[in-house]
N, C-alpha and C. Protein backbone atom coordinates (compact mmCIF):
# COMPACT_ATOMS: atom_id res chain seq x y z
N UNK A 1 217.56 87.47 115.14
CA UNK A 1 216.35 86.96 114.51
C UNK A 1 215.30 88.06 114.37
N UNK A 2 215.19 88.77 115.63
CA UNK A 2 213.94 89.88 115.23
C UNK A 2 214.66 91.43 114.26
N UNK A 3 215.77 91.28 113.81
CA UNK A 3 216.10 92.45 113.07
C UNK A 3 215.44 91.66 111.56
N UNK A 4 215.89 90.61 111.76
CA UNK A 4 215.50 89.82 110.19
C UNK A 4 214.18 89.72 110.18
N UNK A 5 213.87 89.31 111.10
CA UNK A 5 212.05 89.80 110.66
C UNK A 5 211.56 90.79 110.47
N UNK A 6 212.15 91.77 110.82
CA UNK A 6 211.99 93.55 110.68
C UNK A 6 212.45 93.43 109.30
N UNK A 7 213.11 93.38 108.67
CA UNK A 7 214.13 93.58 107.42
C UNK A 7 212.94 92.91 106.26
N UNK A 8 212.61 91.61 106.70
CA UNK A 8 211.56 90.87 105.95
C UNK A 8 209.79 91.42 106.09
N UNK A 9 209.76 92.07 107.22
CA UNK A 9 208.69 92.76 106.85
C UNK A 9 208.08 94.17 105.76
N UNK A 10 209.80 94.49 106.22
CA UNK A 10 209.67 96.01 105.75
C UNK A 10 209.79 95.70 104.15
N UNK A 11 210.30 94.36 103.65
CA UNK A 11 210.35 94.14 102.19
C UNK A 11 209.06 93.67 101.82
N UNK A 12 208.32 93.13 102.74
CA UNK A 12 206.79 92.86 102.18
C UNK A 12 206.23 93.95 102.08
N UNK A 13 206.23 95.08 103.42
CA UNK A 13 205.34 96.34 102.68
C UNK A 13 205.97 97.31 101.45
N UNK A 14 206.93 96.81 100.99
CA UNK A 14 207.47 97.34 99.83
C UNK A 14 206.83 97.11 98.71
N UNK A 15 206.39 95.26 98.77
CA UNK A 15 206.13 94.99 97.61
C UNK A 15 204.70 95.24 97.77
N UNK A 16 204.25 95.61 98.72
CA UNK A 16 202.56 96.14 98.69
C UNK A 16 202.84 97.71 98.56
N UNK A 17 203.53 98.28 98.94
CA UNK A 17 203.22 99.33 97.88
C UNK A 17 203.44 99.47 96.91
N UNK A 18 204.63 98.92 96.10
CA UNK A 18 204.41 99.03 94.67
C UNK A 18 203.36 98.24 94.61
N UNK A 19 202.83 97.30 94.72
CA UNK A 19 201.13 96.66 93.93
C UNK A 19 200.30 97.77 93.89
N UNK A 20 200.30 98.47 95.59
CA UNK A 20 199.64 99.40 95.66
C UNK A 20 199.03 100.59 94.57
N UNK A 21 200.98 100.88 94.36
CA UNK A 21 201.28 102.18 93.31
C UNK A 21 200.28 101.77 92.31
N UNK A 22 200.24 100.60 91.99
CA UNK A 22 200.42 99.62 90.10
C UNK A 22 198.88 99.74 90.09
N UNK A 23 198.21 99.10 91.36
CA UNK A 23 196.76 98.19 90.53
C UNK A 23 196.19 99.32 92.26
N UNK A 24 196.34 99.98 92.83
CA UNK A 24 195.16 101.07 94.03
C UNK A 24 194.55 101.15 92.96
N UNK A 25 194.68 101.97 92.04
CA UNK A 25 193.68 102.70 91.32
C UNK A 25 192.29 101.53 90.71
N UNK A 26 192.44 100.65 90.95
CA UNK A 26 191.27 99.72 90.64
C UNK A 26 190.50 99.92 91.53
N UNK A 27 191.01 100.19 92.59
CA UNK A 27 190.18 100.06 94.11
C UNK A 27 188.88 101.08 94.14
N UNK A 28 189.25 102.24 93.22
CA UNK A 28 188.13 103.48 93.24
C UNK A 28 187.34 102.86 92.45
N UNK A 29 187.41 101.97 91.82
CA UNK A 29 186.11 102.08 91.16
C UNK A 29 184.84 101.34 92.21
N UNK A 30 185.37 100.72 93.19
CA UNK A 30 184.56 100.09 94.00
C UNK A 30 183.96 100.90 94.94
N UNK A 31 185.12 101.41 95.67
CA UNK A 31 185.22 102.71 96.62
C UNK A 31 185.84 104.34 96.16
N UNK A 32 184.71 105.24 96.01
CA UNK A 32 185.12 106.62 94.89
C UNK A 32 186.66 107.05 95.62
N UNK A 33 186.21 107.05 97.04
CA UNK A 33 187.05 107.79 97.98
C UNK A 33 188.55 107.43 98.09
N UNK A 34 188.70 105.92 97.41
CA UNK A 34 189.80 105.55 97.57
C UNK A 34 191.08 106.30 96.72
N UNK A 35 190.33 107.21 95.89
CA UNK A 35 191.19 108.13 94.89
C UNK A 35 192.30 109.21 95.95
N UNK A 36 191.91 109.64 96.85
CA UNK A 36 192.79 110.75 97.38
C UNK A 36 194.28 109.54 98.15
N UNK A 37 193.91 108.49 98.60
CA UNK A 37 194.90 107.69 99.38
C UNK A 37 196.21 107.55 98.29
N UNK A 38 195.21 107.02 97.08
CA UNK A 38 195.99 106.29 96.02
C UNK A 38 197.19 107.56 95.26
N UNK A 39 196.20 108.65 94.88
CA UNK A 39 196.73 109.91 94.60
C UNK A 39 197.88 110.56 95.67
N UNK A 40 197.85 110.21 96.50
CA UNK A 40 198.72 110.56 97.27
C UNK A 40 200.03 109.50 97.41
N UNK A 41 200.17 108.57 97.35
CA UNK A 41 200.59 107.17 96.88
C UNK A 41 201.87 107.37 96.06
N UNK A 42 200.37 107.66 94.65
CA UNK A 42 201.58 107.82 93.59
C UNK A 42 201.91 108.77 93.68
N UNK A 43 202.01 110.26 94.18
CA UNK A 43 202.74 111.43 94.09
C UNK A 43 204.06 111.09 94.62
N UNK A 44 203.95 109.97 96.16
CA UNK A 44 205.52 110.17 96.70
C UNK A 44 206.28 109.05 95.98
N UNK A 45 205.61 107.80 95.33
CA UNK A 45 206.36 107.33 94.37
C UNK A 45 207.14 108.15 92.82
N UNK A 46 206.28 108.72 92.58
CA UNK A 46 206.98 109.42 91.58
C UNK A 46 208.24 110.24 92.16
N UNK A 47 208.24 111.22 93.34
CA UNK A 47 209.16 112.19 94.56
C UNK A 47 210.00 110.78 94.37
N UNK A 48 209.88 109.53 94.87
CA UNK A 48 211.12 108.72 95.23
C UNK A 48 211.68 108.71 94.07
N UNK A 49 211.28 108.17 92.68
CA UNK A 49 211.84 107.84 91.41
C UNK A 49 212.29 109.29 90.67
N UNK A 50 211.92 110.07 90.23
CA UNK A 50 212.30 110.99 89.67
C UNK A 50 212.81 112.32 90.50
N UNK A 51 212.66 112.35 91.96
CA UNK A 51 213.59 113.64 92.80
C UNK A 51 214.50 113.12 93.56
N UNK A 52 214.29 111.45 93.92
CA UNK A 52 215.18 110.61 94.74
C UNK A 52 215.20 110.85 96.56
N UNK A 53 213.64 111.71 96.71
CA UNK A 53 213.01 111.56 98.01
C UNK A 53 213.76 110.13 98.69
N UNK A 54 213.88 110.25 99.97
CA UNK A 54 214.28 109.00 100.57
C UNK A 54 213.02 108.12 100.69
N UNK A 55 213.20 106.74 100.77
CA UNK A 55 211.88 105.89 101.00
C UNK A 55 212.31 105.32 102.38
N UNK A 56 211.50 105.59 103.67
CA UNK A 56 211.59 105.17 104.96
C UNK A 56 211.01 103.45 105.09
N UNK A 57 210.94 102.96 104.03
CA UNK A 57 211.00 101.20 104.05
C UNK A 57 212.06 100.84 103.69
N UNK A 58 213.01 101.61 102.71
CA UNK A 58 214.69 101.23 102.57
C UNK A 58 215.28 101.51 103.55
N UNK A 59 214.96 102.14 103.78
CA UNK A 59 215.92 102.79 105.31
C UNK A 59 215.48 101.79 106.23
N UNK A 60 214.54 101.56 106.50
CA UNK A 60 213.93 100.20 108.11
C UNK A 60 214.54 99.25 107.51
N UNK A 61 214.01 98.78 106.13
CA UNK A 61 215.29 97.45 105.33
C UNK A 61 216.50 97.52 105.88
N UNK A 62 216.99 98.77 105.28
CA UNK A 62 218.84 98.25 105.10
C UNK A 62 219.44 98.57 106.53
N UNK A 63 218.84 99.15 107.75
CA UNK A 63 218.90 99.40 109.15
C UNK A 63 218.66 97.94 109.62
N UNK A 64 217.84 97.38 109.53
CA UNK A 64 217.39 95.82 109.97
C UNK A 64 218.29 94.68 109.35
N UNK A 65 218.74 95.20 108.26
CA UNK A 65 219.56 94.11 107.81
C UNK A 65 220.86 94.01 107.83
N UNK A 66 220.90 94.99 108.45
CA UNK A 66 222.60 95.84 109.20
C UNK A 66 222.53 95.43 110.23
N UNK A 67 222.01 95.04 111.22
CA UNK A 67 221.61 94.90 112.30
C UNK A 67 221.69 93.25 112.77
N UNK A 68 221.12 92.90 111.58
CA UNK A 68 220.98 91.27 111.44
C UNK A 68 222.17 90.28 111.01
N UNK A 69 222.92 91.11 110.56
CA UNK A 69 224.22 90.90 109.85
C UNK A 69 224.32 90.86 108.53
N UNK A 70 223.49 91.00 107.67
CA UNK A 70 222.67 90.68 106.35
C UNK A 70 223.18 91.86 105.26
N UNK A 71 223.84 91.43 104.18
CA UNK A 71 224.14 92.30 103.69
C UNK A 71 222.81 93.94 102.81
N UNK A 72 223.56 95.08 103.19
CA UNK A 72 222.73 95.90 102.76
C UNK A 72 222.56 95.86 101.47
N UNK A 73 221.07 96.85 101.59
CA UNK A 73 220.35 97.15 100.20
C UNK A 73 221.49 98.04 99.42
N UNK A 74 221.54 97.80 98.15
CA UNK A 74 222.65 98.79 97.70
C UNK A 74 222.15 100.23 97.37
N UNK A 75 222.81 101.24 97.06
CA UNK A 75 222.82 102.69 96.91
C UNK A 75 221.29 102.80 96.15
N UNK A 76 221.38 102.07 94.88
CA UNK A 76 220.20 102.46 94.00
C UNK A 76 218.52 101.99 94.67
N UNK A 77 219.29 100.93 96.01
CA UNK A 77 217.73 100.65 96.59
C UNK A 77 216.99 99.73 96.18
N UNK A 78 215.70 99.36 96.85
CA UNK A 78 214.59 98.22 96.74
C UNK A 78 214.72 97.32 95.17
N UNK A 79 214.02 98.78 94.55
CA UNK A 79 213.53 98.15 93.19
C UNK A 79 214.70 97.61 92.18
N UNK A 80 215.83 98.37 92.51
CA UNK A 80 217.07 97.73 91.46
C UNK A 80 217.16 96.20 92.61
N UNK A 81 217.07 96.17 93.89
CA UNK A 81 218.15 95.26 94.46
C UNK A 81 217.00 93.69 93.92
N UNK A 82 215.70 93.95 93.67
CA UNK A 82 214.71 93.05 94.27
C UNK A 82 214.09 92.79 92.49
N UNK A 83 213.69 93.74 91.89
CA UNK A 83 213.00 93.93 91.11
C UNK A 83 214.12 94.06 89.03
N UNK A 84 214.84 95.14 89.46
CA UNK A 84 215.05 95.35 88.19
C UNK A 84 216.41 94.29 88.17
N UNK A 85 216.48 93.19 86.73
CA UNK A 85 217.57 92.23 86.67
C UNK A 85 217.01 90.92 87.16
N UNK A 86 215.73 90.74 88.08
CA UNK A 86 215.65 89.98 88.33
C UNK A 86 214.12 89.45 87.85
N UNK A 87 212.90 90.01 87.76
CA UNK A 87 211.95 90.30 87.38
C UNK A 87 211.54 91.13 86.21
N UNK A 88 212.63 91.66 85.89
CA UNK A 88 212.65 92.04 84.29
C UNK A 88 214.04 92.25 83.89
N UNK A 89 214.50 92.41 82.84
CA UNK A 89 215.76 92.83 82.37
C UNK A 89 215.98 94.62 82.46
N UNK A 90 217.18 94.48 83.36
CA UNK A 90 217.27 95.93 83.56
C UNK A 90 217.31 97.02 82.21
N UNK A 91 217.58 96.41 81.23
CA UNK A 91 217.47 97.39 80.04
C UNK A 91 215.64 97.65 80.10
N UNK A 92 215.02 96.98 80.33
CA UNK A 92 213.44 97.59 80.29
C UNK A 92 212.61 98.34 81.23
N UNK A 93 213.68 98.58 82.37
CA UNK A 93 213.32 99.64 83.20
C UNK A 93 213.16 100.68 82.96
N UNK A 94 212.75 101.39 82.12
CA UNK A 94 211.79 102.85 81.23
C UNK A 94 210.60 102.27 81.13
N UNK A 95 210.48 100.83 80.51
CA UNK A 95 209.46 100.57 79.48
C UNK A 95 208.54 99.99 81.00
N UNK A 96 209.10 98.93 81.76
CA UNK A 96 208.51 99.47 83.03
C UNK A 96 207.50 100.18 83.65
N UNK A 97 208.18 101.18 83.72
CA UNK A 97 208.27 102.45 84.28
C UNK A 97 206.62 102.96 83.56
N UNK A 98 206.72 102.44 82.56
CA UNK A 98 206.04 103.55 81.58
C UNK A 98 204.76 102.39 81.94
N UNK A 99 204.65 100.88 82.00
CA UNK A 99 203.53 100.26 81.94
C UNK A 99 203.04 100.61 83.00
N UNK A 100 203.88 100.31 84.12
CA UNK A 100 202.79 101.05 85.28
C UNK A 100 201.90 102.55 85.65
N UNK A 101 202.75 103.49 84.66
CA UNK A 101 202.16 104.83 84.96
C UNK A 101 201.03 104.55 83.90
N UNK A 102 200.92 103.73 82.78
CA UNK A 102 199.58 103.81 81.77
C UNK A 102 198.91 102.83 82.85
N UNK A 103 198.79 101.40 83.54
CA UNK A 103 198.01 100.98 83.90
C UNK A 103 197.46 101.84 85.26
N UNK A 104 198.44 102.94 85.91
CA UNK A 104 197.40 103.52 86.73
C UNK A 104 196.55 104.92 86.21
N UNK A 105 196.92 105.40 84.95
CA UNK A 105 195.96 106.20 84.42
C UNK A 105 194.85 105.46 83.84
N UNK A 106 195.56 104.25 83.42
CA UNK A 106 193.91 103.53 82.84
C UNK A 106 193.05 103.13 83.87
N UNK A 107 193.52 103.19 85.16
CA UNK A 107 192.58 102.26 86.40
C UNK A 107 191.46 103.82 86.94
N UNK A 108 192.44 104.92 86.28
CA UNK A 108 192.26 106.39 87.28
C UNK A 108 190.54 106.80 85.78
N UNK A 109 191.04 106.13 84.58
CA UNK A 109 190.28 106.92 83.66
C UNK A 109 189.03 105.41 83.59
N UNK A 110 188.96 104.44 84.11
CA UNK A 110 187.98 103.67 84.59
C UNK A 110 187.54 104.12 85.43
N UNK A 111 187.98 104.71 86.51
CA UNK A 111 186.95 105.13 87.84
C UNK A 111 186.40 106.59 87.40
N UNK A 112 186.83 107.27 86.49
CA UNK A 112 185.97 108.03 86.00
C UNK A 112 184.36 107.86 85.02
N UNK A 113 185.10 106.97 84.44
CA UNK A 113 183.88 106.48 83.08
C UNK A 113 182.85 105.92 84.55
N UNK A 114 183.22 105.43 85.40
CA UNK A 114 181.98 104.40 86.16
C UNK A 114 181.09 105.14 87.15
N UNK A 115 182.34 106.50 87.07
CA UNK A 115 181.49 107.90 88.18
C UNK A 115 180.65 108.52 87.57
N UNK A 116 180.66 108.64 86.61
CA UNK A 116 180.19 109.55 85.10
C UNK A 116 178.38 108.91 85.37
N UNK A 117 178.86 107.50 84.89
CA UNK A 117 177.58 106.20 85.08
C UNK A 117 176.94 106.22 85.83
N UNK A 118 177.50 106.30 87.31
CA UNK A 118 176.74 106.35 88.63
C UNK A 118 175.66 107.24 88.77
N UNK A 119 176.43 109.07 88.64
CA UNK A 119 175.69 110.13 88.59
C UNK A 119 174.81 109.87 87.97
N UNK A 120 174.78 109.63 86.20
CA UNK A 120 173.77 109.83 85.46
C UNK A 120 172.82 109.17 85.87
N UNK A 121 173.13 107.65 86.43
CA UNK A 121 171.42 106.55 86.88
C UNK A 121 171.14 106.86 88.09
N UNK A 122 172.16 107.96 88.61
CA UNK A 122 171.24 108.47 90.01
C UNK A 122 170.49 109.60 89.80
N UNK A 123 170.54 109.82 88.89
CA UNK A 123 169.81 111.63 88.24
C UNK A 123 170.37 112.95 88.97
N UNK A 124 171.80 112.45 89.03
CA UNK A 124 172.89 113.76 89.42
C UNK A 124 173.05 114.37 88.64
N UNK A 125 173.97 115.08 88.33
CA UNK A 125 174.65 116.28 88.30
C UNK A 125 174.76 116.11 86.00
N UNK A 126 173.58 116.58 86.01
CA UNK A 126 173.48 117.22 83.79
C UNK A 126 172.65 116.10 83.56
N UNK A 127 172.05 115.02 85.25
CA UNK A 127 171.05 114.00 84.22
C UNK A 127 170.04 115.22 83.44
N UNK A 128 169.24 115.81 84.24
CA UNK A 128 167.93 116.22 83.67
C UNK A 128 168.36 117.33 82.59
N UNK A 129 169.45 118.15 82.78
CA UNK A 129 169.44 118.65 81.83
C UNK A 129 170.19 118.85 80.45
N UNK A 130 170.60 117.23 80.46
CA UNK A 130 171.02 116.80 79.22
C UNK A 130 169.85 115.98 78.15
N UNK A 131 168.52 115.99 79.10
CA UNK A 131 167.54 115.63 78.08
C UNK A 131 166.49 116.46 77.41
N UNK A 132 167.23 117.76 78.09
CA UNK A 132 166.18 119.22 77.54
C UNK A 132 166.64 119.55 76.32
């Protein structure tokens, strides 16, 4: 019982980090600082998907569920076993791929436009001397 709850945990913080990956970047616009966590985030998501870095929540998964008697995560891992085929059609895993990297540049190029805003109504950094 407690490997399966290990196995079931480690699949919940999975699916919080991909949310993480997807929609962190909203978070800066509230909190500036939250940019270096998030940035760091998506760097080792991208390392997992495109260099095939190991992810140490598949590994606690498919260890816990080995353990539990539960059949393992397969070779390709989390997102094929959980996500792709089942939550989208695996033929749209590019297109995917591609919505989440535009919705976190669009969340990354919102927390810019709102930093931009901040400075200027605080009379930071080119307020005064963008009215000379």
């Amino acid at each position: 019982m407690g490997y399966r709850l290990l196995a079931d945990a480690a699949m919940l913080l999975h699916f919080g980090f991909l949310c993480y990956v997807a929609l962190g970047g909203f978070l800066v616009w509230r909190w500036p600082h939250a940019l270096w966590p998030h940035l760091a985030v998506c760097a080792y998501a991208i390392g997992i998907l495109d260099f095939q870095w190991g992810c140490p929540l598949t590994w606690v998964e498919d260890w816990a569920r080995d353990r539990a008697g539960l059949q393992g995560l397969p070779p390709s891992g989390f997102i094929d076993h959980y996500l792709t085929g089942v939550v989208y059609p695996a033929r749209f895993l590019m297109e995917v791929q591609v919505a989440v990297g535009v919705v976190v540049a669009l969340s990354w190029l919102g927390a810019a436009v709102l930093l931009m805003r901040r400075r200027r109504a605080s009379g930071g950094e080119g307020g005064e001397s963008e009215r000379s």
